[in-house]
Protein backbone atom coordinates (compact mmCIF):
# COMPACT_ATOMS: atom_id res chain seq x y z
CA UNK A 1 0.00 0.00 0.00
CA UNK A 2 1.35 3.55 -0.83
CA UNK A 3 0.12 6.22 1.50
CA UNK A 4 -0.38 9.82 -0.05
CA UNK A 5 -0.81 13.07 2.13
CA UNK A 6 -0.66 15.53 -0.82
CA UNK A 7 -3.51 15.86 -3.49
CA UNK A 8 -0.86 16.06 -7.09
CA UNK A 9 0.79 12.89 -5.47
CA UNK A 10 -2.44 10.89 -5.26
CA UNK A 11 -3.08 11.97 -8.52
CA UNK A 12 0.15 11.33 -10.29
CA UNK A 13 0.04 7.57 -9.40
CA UNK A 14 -3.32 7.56 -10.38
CA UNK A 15 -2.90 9.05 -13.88
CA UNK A 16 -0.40 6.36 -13.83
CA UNK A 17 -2.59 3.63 -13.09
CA UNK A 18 -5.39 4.71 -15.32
CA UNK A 19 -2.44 4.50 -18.78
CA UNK A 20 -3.22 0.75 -18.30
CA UNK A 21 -7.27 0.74 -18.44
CA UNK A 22 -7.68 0.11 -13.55
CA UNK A 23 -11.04 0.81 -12.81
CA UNK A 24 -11.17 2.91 -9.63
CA UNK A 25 -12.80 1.80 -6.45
CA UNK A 26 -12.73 4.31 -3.57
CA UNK A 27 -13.98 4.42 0.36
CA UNK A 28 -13.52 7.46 1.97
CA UNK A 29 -13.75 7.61 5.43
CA UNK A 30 -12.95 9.34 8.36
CA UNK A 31 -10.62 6.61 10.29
CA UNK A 32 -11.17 4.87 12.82
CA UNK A 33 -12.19 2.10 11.12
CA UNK A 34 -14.27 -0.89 11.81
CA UNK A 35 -15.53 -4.09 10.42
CA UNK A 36 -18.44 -2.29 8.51
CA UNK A 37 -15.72 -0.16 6.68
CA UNK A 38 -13.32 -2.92 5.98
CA UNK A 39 -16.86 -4.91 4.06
CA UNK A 40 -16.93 -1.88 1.75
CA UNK A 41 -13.50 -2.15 1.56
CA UNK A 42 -13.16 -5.52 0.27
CA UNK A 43 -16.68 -5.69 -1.85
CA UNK A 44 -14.49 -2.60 -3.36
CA UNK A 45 -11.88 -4.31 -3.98
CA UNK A 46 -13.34 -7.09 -5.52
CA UNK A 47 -14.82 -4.74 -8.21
CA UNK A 48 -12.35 -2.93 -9.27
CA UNK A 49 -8.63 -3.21 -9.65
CA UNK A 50 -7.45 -0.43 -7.76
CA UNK A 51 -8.44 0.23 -4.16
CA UNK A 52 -8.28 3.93 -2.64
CA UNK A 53 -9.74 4.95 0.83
CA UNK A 54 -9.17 8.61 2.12
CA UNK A 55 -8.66 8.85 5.96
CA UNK A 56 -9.98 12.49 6.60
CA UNK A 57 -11.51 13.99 9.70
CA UNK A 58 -13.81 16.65 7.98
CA UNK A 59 -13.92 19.58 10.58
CA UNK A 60 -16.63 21.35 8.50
CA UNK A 61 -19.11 18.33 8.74
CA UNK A 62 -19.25 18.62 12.51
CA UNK A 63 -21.50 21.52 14.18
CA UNK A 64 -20.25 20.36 17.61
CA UNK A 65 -16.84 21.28 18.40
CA UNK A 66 -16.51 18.51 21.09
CA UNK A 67 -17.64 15.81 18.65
CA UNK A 68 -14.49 17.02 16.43
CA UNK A 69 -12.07 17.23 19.07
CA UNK A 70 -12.96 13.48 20.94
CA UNK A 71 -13.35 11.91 16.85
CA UNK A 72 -10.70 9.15 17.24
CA UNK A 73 -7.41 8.67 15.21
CA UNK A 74 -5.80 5.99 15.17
CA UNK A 75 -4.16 6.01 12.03
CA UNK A 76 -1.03 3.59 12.33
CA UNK A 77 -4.10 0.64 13.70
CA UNK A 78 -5.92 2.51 10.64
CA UNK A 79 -2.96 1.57 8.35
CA UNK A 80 -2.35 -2.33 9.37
CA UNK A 81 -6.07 -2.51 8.38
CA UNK A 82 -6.32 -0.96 4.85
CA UNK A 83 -2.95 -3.73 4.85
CA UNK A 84 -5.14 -6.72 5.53
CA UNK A 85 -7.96 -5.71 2.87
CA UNK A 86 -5.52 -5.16 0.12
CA UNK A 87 -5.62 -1.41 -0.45
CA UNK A 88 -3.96 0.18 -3.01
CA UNK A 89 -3.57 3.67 -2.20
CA UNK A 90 -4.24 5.66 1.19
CA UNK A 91 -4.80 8.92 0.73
CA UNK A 92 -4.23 10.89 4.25
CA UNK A 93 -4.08 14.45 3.98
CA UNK A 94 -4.25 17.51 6.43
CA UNK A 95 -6.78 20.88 6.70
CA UNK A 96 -4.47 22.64 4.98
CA UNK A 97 -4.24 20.29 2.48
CA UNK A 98 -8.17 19.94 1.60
CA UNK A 99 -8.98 23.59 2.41
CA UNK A 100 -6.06 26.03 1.35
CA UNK A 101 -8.42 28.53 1.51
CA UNK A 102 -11.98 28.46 3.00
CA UNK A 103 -14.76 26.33 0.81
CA UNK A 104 -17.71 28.55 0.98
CA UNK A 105 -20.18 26.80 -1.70
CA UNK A 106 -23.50 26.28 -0.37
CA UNK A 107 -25.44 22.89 -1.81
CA UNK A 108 -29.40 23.07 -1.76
CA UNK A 109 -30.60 19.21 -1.13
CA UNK A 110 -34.23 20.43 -0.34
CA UNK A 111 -36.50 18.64 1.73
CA UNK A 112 -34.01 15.73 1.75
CA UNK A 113 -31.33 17.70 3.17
CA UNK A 114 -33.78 19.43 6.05
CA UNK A 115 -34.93 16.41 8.02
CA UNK A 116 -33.62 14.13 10.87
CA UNK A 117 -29.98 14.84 10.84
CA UNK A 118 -30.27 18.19 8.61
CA UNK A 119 -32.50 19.50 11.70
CA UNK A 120 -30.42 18.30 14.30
CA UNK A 121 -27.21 18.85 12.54
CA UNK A 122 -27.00 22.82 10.77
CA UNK A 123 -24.57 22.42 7.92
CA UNK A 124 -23.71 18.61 8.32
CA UNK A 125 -24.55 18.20 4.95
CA UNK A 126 -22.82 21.21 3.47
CA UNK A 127 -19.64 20.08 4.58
CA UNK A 128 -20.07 16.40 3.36
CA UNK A 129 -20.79 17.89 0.18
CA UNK A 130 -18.00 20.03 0.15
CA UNK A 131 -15.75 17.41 1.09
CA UNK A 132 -17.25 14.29 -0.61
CA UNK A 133 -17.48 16.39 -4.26
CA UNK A 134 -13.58 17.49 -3.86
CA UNK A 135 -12.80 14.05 -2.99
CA UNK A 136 -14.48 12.27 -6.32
CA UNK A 137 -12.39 15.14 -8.13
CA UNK A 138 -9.28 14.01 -6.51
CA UNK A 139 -9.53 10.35 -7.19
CA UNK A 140 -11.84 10.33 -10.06
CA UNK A 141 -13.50 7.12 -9.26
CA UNK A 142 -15.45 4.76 -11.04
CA UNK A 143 -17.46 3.40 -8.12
CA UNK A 144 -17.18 4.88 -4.47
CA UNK A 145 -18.79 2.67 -1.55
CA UNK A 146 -20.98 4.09 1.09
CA UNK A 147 -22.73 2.70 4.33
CA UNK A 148 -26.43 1.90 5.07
CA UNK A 149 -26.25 3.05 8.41
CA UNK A 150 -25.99 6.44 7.15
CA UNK A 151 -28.39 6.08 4.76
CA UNK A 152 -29.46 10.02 4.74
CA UNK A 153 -25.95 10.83 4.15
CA UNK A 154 -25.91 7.81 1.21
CA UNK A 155 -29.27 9.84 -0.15
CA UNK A 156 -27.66 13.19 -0.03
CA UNK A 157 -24.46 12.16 -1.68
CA UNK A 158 -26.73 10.11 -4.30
CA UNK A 159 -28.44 13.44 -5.12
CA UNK A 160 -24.93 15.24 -4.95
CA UNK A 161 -24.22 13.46 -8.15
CA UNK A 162 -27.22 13.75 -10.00
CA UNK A 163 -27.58 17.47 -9.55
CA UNK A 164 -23.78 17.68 -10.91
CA UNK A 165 -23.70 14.60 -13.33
CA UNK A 166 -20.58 13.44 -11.15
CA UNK A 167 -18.77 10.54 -12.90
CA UNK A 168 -18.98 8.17 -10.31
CA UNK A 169 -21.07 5.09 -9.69
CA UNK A 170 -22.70 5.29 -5.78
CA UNK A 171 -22.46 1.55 -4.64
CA UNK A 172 -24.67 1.41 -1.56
CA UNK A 173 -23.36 -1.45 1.04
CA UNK A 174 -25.75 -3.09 4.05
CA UNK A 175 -25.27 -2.07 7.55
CA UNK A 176 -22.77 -4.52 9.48
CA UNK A 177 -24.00 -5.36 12.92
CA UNK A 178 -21.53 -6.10 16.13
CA UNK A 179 -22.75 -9.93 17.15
CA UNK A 180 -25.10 -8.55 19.64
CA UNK A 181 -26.77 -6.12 16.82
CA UNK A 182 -25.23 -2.69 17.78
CA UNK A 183 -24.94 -0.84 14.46
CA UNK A 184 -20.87 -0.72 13.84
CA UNK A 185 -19.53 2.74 14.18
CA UNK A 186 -16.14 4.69 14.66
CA UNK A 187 -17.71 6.29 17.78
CA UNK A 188 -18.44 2.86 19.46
CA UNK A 189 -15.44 2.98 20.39
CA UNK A 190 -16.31 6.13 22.85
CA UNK A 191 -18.29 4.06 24.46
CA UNK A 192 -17.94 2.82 28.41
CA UNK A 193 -18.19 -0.58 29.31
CA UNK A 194 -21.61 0.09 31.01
CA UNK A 195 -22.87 2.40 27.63
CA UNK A 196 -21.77 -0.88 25.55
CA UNK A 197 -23.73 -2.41 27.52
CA UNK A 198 -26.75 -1.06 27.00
CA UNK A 199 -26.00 0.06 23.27
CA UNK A 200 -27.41 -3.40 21.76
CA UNK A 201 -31.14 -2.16 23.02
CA UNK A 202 -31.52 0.09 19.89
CA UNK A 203 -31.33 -2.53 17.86
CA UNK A 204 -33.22 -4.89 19.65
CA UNK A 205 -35.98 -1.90 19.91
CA UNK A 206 -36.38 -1.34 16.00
CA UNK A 207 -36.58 -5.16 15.20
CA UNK A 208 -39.56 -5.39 17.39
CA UNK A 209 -41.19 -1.94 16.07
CA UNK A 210 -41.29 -3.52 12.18
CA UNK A 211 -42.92 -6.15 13.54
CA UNK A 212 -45.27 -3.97 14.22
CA UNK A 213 -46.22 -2.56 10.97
CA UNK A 214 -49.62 -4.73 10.07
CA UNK A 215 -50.82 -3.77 13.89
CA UNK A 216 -49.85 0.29 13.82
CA UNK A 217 -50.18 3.46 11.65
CA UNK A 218 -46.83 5.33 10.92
CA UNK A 219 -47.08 7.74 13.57
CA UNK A 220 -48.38 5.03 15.94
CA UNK A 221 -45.24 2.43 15.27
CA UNK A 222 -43.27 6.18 15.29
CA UNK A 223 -44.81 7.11 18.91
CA UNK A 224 -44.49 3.60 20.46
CA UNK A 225 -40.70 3.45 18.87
CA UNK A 226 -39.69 6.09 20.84
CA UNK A 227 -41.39 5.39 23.98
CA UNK A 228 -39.37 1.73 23.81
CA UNK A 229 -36.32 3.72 23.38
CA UNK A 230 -37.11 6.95 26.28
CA UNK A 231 -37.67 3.97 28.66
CA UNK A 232 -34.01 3.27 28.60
CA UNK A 233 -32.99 5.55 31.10
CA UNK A 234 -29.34 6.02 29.54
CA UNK A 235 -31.09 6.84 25.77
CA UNK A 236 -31.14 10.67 25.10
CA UNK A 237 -33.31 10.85 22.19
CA UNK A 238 -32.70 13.62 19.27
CA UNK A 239 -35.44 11.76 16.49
CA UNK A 240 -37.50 8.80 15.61
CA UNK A 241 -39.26 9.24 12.80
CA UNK A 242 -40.85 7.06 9.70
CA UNK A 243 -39.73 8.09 5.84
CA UNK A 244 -40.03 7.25 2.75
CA UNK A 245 -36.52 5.64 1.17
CA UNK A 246 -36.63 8.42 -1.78
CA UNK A 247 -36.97 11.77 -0.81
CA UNK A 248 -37.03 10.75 3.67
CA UNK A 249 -39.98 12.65 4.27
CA UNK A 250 -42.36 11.69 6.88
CA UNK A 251 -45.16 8.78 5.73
CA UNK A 252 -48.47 9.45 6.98
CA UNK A 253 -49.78 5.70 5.69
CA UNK A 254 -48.00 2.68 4.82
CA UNK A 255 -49.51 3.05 0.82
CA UNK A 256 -47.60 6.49 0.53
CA UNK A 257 -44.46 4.76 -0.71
CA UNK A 258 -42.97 1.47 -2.17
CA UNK A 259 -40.40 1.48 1.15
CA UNK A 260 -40.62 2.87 4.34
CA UNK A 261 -37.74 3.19 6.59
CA UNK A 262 -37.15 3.83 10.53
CA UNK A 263 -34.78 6.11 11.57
CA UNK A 264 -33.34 6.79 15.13
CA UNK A 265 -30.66 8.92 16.58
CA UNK A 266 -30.23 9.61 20.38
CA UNK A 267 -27.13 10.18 22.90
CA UNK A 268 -25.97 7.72 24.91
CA UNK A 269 -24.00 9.52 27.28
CA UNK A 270 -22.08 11.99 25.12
CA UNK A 271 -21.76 9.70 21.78
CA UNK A 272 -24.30 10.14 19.86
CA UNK A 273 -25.95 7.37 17.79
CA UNK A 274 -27.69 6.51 14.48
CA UNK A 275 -29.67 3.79 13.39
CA UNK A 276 -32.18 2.29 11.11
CA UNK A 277 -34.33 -0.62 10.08
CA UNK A 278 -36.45 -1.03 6.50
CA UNK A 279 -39.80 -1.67 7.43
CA UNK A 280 -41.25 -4.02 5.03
């Protein structure tokens, strides 16, 4: 694997690569990486014939100054990993690196972009934008892999590319699940022994709720959602909420759309996390 921290290096062994006809397969990321990264990783890999994954805490996708400052890097444990999965190319740069100057481009998802974690999270997805778009130019993929678990993010980045015509392919990957269910995330790992502990109850929550769906309306499988989850004394909830898998607006009846998905987000002590379940 040959690790990059500059943007015209990256590039220069790509241009290189591409003389001899290597599809691109990129995974950015943020570090910290888990099992559920290292699955897009190698589903990646096995697409394409070159591998890239960016390791980039993006400071302008957090609104929470806290959140930005606890994010964890580990990127030597980071390294050994991208190792194991046969990447290609890291590409590891710095602030200065991805913002020279301040990015001040404002992207207009609509209602898609104003819901769940566009409420709770003022310019989240600006600065994925930002980032994600300057990213595709960087490496010029053919395919880049994105999670489930964040599957507003997946939407907005999905729309990123159609408003723009982006030359990439969005390969959307299934959530991977610790053995007890928990949702894998880089800020697991933030977690006490005692939060961990109690983390697998989200999951266990939302597989009961779709259960649910011949019994309740929307906004009844909605209301008794998050009364299973505000029982948990240790859940601080930020959203539940019912949408459609399109455009995630709020379903009033099950007939509204093809797919209807359950969303979740809440603090468990001072990590916050996101979940969600298709309701079928």
């Amino acid at each position: 694997m040959i690790t990059h921290n500059t943007i015209l290096g990256l590039k220069d062994d790509l241009l290189r690569e591409r003389g001899v006809v290597k599809n691109v397969g990129f995974v950015p990321t943020m570090g910290a990486l888990h099992e559920g990264h290292l699955e897009l990783m190698r589903r990646a890999k096995a697409e394409n014939e070159i591998l890239v994954v960016s390791i980039f805490v993006n400071p302008i996708q957090f609104n929470n100054k806290e959140d930005l400052a606890k994010y964890p890097r580990v990127l030597d444990t980071d390294s050994q990993l991208l190792e194991s999965v046969g990447c290609d190319y890291l590409f590891a740069p710095s602030e200065m690196e991805m913002y020279p100057e301040p990015d001040n481009i404002n992207y207009d998802f609509g209602l898609m972009g104003e819901v769940m974690e566009g409420a709770f999270r003022p310019g989240h997805f600006n600065g994925v934008a930002i980032v994600v778009r300057k990213l595709f130019e960087i490496v010029e993929p053919q395919r880049a892999y994105f999670g489930e678990k964040d599957f507003q993010q997946l939407a907005v980045i999905q729309q990123l590319v159609k408003m723009f015509n982006l030359p990439v392919e969005i390969v959307s990957c299934a959530i991977v699940r610790e053995n007890d269910g928990l949702a894998m995330s880089s800020r697991n790992m933030r977690l006490t022994p005692e939060e961990r502990a109690v983390a697998p109850k989200i999951h266990l929550i939302l597989q009961k709720a779709v259960k649910l769906r011949n019994v309740l309306s929307p906004e009844e499988l909605r209301r008794w959602t998050y009364d299973q989850l505000e029982a948990v004394e240790e859940f601080n909830i930020d959203y539940v909420e019912i949408a459609d898998s399109e455009l995630l607006q709020p379903i009033q009846h099950w007939n509204d759309c093809p797919e209807s998905i359950l969303f979740v987000a809440l603090f468990l002590g001072k990590v916050r996390l996101i979940d969600n379940m298709r309701i079928f």
